[in-house]
C-alpha atoms as a PDB file:
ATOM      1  CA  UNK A   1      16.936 -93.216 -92.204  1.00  0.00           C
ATOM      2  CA  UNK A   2      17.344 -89.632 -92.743  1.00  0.00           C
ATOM      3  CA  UNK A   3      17.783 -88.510 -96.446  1.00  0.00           C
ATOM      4  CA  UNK A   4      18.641 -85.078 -95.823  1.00  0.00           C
ATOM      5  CA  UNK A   5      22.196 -83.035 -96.949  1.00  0.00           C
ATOM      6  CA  UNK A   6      23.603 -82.497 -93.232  1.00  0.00           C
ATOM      7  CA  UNK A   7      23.183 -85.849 -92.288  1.00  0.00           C
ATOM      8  CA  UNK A   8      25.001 -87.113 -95.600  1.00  0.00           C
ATOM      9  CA  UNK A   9      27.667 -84.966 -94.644  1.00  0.00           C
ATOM     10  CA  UNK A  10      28.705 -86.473 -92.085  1.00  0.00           C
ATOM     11  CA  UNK A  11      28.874 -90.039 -93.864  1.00  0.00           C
ATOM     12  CA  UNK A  12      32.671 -91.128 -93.520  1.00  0.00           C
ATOM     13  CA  UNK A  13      33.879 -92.244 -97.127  1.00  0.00           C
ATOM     14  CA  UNK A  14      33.045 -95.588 -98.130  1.00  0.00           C
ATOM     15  CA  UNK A  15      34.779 -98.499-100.276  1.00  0.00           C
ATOM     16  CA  UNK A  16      31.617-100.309-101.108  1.00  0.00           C
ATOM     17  CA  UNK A  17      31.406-103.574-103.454  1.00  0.00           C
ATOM     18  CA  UNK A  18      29.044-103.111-106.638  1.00  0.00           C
ATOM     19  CA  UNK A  19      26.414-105.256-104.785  1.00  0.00           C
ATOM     20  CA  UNK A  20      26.727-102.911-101.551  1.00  0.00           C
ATOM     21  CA  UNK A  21      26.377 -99.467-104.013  1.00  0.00           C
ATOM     22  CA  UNK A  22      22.925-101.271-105.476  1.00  0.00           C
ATOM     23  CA  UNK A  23      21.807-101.947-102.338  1.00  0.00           C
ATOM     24  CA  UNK A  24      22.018 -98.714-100.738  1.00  0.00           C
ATOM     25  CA  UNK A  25      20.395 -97.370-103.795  1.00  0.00           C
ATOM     26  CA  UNK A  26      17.320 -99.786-103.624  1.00  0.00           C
ATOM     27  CA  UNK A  27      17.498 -98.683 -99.760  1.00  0.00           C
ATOM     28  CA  UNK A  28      17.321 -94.891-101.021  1.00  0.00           C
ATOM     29  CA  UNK A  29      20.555 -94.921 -98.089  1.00  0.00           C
ATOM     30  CA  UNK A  30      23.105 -91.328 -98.712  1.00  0.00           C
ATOM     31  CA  UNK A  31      26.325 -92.411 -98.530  1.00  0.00           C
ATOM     32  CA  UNK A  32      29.339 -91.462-100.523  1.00  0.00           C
ATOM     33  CA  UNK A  33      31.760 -94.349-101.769  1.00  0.00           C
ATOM     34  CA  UNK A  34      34.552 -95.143-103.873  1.00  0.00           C
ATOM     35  CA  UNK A  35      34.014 -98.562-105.883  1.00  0.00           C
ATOM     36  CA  UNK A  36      35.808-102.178-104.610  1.00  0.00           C
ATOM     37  CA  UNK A  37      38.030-101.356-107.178  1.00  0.00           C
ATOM     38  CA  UNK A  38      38.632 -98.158-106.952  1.00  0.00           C
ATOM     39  CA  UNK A  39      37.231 -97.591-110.397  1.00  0.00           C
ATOM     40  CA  UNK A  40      34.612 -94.731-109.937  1.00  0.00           C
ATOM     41  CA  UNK A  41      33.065 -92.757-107.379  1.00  0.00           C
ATOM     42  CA  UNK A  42      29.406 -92.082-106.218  1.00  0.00           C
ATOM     43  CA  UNK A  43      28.051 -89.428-103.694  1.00  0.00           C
ATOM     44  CA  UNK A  44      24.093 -89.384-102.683  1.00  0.00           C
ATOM     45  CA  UNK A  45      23.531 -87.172-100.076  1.00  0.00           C
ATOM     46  CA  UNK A  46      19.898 -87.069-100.911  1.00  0.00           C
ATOM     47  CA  UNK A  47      17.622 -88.508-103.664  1.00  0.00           C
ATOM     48  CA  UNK A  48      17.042 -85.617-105.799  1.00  0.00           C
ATOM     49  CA  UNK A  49      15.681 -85.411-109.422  1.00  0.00           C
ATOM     50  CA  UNK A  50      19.259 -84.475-110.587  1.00  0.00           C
ATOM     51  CA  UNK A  51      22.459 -85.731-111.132  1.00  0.00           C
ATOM     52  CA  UNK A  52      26.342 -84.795-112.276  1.00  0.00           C
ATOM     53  CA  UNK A  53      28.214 -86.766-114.032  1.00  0.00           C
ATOM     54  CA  UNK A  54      31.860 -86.844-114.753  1.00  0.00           C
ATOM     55  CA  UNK A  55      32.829 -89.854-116.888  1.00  0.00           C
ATOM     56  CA  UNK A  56      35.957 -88.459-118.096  1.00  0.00           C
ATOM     57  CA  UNK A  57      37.591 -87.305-114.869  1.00  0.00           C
ATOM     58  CA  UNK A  58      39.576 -90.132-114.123  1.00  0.00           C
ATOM     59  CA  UNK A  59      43.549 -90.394-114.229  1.00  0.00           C
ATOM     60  CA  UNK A  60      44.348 -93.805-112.777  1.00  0.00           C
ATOM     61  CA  UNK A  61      46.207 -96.111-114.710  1.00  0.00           C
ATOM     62  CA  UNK A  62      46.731 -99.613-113.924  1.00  0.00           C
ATOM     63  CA  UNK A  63      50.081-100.376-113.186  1.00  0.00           C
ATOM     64  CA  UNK A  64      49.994-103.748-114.844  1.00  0.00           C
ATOM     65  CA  UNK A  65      49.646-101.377-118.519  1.00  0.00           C
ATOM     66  CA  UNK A  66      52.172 -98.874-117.828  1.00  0.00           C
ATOM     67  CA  UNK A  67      55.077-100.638-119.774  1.00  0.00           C
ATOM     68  CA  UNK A  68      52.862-101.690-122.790  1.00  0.00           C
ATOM     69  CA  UNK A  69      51.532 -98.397-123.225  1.00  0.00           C
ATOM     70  CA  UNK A  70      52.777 -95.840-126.027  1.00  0.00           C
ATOM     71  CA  UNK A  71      51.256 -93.048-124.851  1.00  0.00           C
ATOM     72  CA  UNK A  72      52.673 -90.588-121.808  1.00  0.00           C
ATOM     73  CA  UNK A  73      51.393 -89.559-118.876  1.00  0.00           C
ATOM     74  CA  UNK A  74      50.691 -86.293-120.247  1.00  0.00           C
ATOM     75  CA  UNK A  75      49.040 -87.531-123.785  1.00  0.00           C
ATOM     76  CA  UNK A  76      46.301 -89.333-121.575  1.00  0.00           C
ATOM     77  CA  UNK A  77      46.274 -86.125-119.687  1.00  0.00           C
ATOM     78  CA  UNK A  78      45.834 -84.045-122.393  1.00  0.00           C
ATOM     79  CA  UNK A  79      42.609 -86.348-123.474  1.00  0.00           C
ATOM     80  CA  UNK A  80      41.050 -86.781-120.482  1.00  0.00           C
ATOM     81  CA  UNK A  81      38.587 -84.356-118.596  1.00  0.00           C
ATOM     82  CA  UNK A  82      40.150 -82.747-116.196  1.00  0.00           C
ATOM     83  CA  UNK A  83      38.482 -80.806-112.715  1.00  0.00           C
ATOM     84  CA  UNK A  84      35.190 -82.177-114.911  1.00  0.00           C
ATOM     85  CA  UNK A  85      33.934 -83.418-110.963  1.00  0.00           C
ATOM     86  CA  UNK A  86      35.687 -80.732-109.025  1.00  0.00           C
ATOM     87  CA  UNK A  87      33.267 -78.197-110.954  1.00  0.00           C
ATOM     88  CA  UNK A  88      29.873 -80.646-109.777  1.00  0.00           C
ATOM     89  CA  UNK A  89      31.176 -81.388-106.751  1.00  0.00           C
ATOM     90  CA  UNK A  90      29.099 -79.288-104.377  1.00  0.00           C
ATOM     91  CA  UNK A  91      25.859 -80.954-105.708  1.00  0.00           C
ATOM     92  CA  UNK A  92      23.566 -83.990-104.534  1.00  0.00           C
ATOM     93  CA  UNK A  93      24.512 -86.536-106.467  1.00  0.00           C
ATOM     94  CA  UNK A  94      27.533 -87.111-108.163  1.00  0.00           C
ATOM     95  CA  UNK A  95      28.857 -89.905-110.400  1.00  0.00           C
ATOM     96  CA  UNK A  96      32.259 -89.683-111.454  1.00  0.00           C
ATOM     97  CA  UNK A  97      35.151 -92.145-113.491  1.00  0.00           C
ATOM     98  CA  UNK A  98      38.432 -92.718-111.730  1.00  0.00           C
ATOM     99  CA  UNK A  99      40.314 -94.085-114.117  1.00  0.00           C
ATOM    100  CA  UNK A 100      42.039 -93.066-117.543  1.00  0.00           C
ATOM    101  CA  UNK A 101      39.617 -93.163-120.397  1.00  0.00           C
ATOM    102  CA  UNK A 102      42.857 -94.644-121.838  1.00  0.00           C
ATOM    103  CA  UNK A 103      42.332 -98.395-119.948  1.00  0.00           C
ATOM    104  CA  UNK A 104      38.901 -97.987-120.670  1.00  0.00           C
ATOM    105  CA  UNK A 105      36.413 -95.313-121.955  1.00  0.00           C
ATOM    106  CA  UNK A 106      32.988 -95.348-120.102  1.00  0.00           C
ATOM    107  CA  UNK A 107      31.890 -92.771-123.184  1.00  0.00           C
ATOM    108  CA  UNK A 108      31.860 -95.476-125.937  1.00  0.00           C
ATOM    109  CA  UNK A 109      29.775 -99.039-125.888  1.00  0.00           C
ATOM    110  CA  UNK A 110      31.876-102.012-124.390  1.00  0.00           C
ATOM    111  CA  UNK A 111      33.070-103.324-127.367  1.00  0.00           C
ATOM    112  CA  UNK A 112      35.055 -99.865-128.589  1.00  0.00           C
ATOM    113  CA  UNK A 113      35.563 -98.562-124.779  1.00  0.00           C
ATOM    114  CA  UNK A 114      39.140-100.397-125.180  1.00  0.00           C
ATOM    115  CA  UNK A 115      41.325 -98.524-127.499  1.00  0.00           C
ATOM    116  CA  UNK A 116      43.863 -99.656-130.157  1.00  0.00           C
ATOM    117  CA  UNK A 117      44.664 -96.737-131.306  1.00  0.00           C
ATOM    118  CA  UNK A 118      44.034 -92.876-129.992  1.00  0.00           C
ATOM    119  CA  UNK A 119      44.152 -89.621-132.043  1.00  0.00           C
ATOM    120  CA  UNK A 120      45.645 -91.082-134.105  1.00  0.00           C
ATOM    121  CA  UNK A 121      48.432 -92.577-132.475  1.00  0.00           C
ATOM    122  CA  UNK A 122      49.199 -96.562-131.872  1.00  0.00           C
ATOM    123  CA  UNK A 123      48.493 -96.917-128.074  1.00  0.00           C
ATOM    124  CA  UNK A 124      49.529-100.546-127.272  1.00  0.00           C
ATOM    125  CA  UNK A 125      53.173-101.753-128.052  1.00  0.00           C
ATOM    126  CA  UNK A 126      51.595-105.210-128.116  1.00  0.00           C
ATOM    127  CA  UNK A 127      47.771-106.070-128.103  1.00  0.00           C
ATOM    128  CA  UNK A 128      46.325-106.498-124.689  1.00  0.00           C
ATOM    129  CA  UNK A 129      46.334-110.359-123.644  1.00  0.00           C
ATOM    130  CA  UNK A 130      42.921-111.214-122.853  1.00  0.00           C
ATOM    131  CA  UNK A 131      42.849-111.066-119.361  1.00  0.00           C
ATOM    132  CA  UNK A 132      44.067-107.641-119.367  1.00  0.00           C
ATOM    133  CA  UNK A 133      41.145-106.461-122.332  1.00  0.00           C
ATOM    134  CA  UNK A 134      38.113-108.468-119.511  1.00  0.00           C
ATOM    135  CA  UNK A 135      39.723-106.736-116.660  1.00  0.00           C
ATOM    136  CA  UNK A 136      38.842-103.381-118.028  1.00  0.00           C
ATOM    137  CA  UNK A 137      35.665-104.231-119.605  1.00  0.00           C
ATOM    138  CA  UNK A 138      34.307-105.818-116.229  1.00  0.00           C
ATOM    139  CA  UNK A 139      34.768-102.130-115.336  1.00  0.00           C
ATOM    140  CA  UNK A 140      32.891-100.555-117.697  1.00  0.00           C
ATOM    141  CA  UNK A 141      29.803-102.820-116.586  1.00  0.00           C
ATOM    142  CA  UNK A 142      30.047-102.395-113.268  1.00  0.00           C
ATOM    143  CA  UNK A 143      29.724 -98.546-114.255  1.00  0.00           C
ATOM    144  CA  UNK A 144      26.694 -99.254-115.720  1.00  0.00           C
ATOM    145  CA  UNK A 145      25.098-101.499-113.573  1.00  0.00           C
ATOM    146  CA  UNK A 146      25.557 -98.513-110.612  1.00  0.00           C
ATOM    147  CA  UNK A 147      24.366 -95.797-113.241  1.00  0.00           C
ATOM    148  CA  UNK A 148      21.431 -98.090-114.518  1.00  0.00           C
ATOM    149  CA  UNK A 149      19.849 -98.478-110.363  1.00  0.00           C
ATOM    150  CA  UNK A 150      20.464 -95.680-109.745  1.00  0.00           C
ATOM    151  CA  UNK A 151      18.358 -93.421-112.720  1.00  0.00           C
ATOM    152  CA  UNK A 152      15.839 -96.672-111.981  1.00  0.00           C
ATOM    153  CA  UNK A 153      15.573 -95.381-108.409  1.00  0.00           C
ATOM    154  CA  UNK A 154      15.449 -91.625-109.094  1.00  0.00           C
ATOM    155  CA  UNK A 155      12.462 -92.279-111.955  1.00  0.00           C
ATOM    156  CA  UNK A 156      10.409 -94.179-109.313  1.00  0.00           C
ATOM    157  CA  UNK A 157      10.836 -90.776-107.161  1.00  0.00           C
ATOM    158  CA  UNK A 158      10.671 -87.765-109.709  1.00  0.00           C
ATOM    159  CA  UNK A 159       8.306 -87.875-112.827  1.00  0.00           C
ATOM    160  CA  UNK A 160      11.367 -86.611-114.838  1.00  0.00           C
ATOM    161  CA  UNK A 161      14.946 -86.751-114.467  1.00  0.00           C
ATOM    162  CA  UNK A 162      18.024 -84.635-115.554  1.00  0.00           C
ATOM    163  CA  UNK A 163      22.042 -85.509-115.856  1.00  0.00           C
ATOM    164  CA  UNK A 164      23.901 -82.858-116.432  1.00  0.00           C
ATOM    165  CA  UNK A 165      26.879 -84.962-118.261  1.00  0.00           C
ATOM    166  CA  UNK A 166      30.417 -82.983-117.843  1.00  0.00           C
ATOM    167  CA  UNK A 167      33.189 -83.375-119.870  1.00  0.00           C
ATOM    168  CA  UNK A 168      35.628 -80.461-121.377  1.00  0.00           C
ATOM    169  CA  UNK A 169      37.980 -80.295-124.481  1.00  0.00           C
ATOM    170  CA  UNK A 170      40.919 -78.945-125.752  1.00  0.00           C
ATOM    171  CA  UNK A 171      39.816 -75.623-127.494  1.00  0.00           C
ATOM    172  CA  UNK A 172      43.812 -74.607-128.545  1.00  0.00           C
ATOM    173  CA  UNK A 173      43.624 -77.809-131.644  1.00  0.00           C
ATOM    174  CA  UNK A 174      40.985 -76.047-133.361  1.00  0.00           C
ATOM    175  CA  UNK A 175      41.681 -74.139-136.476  1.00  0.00           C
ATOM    176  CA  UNK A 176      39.087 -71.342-135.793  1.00  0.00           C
ATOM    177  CA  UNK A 177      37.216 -69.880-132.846  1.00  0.00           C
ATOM    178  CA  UNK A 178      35.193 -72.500-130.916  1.00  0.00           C
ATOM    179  CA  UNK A 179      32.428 -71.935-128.073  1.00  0.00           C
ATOM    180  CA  UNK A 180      33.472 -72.093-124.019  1.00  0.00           C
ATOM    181  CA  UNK A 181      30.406 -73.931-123.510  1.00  0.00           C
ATOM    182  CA  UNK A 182      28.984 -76.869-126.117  1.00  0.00           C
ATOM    183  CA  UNK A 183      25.644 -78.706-125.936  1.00  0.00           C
ATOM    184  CA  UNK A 184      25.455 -81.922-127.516  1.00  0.00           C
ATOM    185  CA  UNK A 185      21.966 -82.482-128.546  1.00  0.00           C
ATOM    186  CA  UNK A 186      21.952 -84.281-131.738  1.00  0.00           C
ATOM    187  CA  UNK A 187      20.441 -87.269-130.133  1.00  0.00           C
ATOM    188  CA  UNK A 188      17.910 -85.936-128.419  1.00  0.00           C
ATOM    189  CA  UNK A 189      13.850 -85.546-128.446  1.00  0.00           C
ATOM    190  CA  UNK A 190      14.162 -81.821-129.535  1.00  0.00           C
ATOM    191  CA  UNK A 191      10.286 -81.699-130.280  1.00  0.00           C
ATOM    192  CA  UNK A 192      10.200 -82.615-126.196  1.00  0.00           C
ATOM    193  CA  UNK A 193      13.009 -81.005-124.807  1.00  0.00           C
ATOM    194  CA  UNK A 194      14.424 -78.028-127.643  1.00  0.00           C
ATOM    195  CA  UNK A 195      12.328 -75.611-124.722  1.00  0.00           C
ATOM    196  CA  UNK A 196      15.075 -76.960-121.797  1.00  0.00           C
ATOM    197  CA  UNK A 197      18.036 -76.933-123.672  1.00  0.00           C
ATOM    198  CA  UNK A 198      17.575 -73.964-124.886  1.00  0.00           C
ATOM    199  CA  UNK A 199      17.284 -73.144-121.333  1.00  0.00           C
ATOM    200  CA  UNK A 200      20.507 -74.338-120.500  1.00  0.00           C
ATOM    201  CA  UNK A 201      22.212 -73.124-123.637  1.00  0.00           C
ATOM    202  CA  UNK A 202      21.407 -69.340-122.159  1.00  0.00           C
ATOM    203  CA  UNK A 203      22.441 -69.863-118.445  1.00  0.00           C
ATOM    204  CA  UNK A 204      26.037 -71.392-119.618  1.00  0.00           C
ATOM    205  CA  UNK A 205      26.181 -68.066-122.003  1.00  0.00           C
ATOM    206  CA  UNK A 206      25.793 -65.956-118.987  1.00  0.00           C
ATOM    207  CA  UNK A 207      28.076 -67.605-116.746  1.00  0.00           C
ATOM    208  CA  UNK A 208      30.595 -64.687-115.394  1.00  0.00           C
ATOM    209  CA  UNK A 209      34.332 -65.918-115.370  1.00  0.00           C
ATOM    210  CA  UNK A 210      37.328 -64.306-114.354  1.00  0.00           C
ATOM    211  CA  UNK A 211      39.852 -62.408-116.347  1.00  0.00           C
ATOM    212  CA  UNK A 212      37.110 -61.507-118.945  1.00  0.00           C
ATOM    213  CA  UNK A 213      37.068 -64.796-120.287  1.00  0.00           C
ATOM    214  CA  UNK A 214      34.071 -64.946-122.555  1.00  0.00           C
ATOM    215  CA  UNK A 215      31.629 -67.257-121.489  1.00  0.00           C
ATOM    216  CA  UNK A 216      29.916 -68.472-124.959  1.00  0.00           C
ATOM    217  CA  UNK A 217      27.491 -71.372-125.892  1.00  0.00           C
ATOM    218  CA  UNK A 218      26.582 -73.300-128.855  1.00  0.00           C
ATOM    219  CA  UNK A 219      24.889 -76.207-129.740  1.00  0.00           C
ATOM    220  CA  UNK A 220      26.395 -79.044-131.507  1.00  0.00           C
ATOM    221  CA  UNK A 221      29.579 -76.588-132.580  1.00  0.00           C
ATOM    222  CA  UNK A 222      32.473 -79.031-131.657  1.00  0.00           C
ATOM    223  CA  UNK A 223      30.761 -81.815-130.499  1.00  0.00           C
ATOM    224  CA  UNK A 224      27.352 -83.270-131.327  1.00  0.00           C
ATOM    225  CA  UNK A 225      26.030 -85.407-127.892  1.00  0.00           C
ATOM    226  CA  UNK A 226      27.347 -88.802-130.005  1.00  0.00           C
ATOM    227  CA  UNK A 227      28.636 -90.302-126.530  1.00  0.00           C
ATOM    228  CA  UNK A 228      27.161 -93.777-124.748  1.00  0.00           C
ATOM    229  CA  UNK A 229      26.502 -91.955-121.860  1.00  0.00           C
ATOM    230  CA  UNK A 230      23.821 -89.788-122.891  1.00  0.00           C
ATOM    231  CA  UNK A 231      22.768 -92.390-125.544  1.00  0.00           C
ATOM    232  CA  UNK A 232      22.658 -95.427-123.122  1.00  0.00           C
ATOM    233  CA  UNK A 233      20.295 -93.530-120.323  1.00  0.00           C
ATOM    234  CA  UNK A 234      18.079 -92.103-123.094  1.00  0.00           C
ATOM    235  CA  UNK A 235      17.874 -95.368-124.911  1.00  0.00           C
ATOM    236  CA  UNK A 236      16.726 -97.009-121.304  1.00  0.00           C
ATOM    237  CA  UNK A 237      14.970 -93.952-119.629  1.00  0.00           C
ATOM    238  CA  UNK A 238      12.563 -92.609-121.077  1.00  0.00           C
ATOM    239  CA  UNK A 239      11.822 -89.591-118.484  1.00  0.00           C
ATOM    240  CA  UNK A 240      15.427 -88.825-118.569  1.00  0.00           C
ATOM    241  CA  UNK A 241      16.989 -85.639-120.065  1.00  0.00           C
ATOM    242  CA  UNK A 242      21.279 -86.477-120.262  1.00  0.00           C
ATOM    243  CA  UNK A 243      22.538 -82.371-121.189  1.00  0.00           C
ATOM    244  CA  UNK A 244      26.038 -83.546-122.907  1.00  0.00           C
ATOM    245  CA  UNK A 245      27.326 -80.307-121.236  1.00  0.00           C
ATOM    246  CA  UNK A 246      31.206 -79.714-123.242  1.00  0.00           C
ATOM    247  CA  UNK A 247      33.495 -76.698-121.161  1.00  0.00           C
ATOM    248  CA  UNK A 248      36.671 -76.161-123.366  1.00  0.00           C
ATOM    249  CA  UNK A 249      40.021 -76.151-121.201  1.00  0.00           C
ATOM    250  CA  UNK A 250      40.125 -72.212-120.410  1.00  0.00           C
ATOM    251  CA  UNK A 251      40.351 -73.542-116.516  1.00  0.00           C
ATOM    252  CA  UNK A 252      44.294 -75.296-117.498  1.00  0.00           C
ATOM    253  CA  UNK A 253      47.115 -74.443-119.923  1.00  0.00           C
ATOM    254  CA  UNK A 254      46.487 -77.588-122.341  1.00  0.00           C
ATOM    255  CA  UNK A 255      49.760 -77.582-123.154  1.00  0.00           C
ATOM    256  CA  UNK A 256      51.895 -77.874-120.100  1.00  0.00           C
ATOM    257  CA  UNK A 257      49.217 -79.523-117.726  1.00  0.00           C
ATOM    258  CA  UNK A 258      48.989 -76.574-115.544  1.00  0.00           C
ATOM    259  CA  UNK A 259      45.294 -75.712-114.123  1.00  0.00           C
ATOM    260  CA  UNK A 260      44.103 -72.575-113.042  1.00  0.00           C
ATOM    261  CA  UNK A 261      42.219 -73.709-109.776  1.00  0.00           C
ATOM    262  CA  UNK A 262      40.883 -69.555-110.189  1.00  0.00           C
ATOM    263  CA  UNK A 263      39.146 -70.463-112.988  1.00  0.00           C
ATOM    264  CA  UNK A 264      37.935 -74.057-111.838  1.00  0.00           C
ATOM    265  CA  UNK A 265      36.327 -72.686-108.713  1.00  0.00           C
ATOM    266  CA  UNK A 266      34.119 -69.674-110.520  1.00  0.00           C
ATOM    267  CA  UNK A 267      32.706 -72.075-112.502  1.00  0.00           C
ATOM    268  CA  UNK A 268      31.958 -74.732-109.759  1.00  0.00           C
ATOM    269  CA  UNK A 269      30.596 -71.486-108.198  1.00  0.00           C
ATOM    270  CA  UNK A 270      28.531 -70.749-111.003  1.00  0.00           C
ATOM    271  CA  UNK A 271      27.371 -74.537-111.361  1.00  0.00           C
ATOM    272  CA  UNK A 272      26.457 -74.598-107.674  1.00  0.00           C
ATOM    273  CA  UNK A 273      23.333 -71.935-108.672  1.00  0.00           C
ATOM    274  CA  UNK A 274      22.798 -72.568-112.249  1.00  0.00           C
ATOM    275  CA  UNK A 275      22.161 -76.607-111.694  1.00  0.00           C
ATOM    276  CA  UNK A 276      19.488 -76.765-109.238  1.00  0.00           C
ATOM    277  CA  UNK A 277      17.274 -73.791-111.071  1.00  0.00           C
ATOM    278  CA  UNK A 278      17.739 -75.629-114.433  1.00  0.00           C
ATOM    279  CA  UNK A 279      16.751 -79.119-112.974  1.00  0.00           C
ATOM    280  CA  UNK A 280      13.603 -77.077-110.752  1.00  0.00           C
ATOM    281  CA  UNK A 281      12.883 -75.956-114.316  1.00  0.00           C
ATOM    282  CA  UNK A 282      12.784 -79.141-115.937  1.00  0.00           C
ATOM    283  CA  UNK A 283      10.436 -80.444-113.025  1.00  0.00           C
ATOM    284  CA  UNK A 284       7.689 -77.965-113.870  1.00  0.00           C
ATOM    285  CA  UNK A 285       8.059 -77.795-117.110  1.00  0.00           C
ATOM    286  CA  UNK A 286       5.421 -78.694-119.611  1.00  0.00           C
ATOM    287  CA  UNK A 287       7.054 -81.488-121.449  1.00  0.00           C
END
């Protein structure tokens, strides 16, 4: 079967079982589905040696939590990653969460991806029953087991790897001037890959975005790279490089929920050049 981008296009989208996702993977078939279960989304329109990631984009909310829940609507909003896939989604492969990190967050391990508490605030009016606590967690494996054949797949292909892992976060709570862009690299080889990130660090800093917002990058400034994400495929991979890539919420008004698709589509713009030359760069790099 053809592997190629305009044939991928043309894919109608799919609602494919975990079993059916694994086996087009093991088939190296494009396609682009949505999960049984609705729970995440995957797009391979052609095998490449990169991938985007969005863990955090999801909103969904099962209904069967909405009475129990403490939280609003807006506090998960405010939490979650907004436009995090809308900004990748122009590229090869993308992997993205549907739903809340708030029923269940694919950025921890499975036994603290279910939340008692968040920022600080009681989240459950009662504790979950147990049904409702393996509902969610079945979730968060079936994540993994789709993340974990595919990066098998893609190593077999490429002698290195990249995931460029998205997320963004509220800039307006801090106390003193933070970065636009934040590398998480605390729990990486930097001996192996300081020469890449670095890399990466600079083409963020030069991204151009409108209404002379600065466009900024540090490394380990507001967040360090702690995630399970990047530590679960780099524990398990060893010829992939996860960039724990942090945008703060200059696309959105944090504090009335109100994007600014403007400032969304520059940077997917941006992202659409900047990706492919850093993950060409990682290929012929001497690692």
């Amino acid at each position: 079967m053809t592997e190629g981008r305009g044939y991928a296009m043309r894919l109608k989208m799919l609602r494919l079982s975990v079993a059916q996702i694994i086996s087009n993977i093991s088939d190296k078939i494009p396609f682009e589905a949505v999960s049984e279960d609705y729970s995440f989304y995957l797009k391979i329109e052609s095998y490449t040696s990169y991938v985007c990631a969005a863990v955090h984009d999801g909103h969904q909310f099962r209904k069967s939590l909405w009475d129990n829940c403490l939280h609003s609507e807006y506090d998960r909003w405010y939490e979650e990653d907004p436009c995090t896939k809308e900004m990748v989604k122009s590229h090869p492969i993308v992997i993205a969460g549907a739903d809340s990190r708030f029923e269940y967050d694919l950025n921890r391990p499975p036994e603290a991806a279910i939340y008692s508490d968040a920022w600080g605030k009681q989240l459950w009016k009662t504790p979950l029953s147990e049904q409702e606590h393996s509902r969610s967690l079945s979730k968060h494996y079936s994540f993994y087991e789709v993340v974990d054949a595919l990066l098998f797949q893609l190593e077999k292909l490429h002698s290195r790897v990249i995931v460029f892992d998205m997320h963004s976060y509220n800039w307006k709570r801090w106390d003193r001037e933070v970065p636009t862009w934040n590398l998480g690299t605390t729990n990486l080889d930097q001996k192996r890959f300081g020469n890449i990130i670095e890399s990466w660090q600079k083409k963020l800093g030069g991204i151009q975005l409108p209404h002379q917002i600065k466009s900024d990058c540090l490394l380990n400034d507001t967040f360090q790279g702690n995630g399970y994400f990047l530590k679960h495929i780099t524990a398990a991979f060893q010829n992939t490089l996860v960039l724990a890539t942090e945008i703060s919420k200059i696309y959105c008004d944090e504090y009335t929920g109100i994007l600014f698709p403007e400032v969304v589509r520059r940077v997917e713009l941006e992202l659409k050049e900047l990706i492919p030359l850093q993950a060409k760069e990682f290929q012929v790099s001497d690692l």
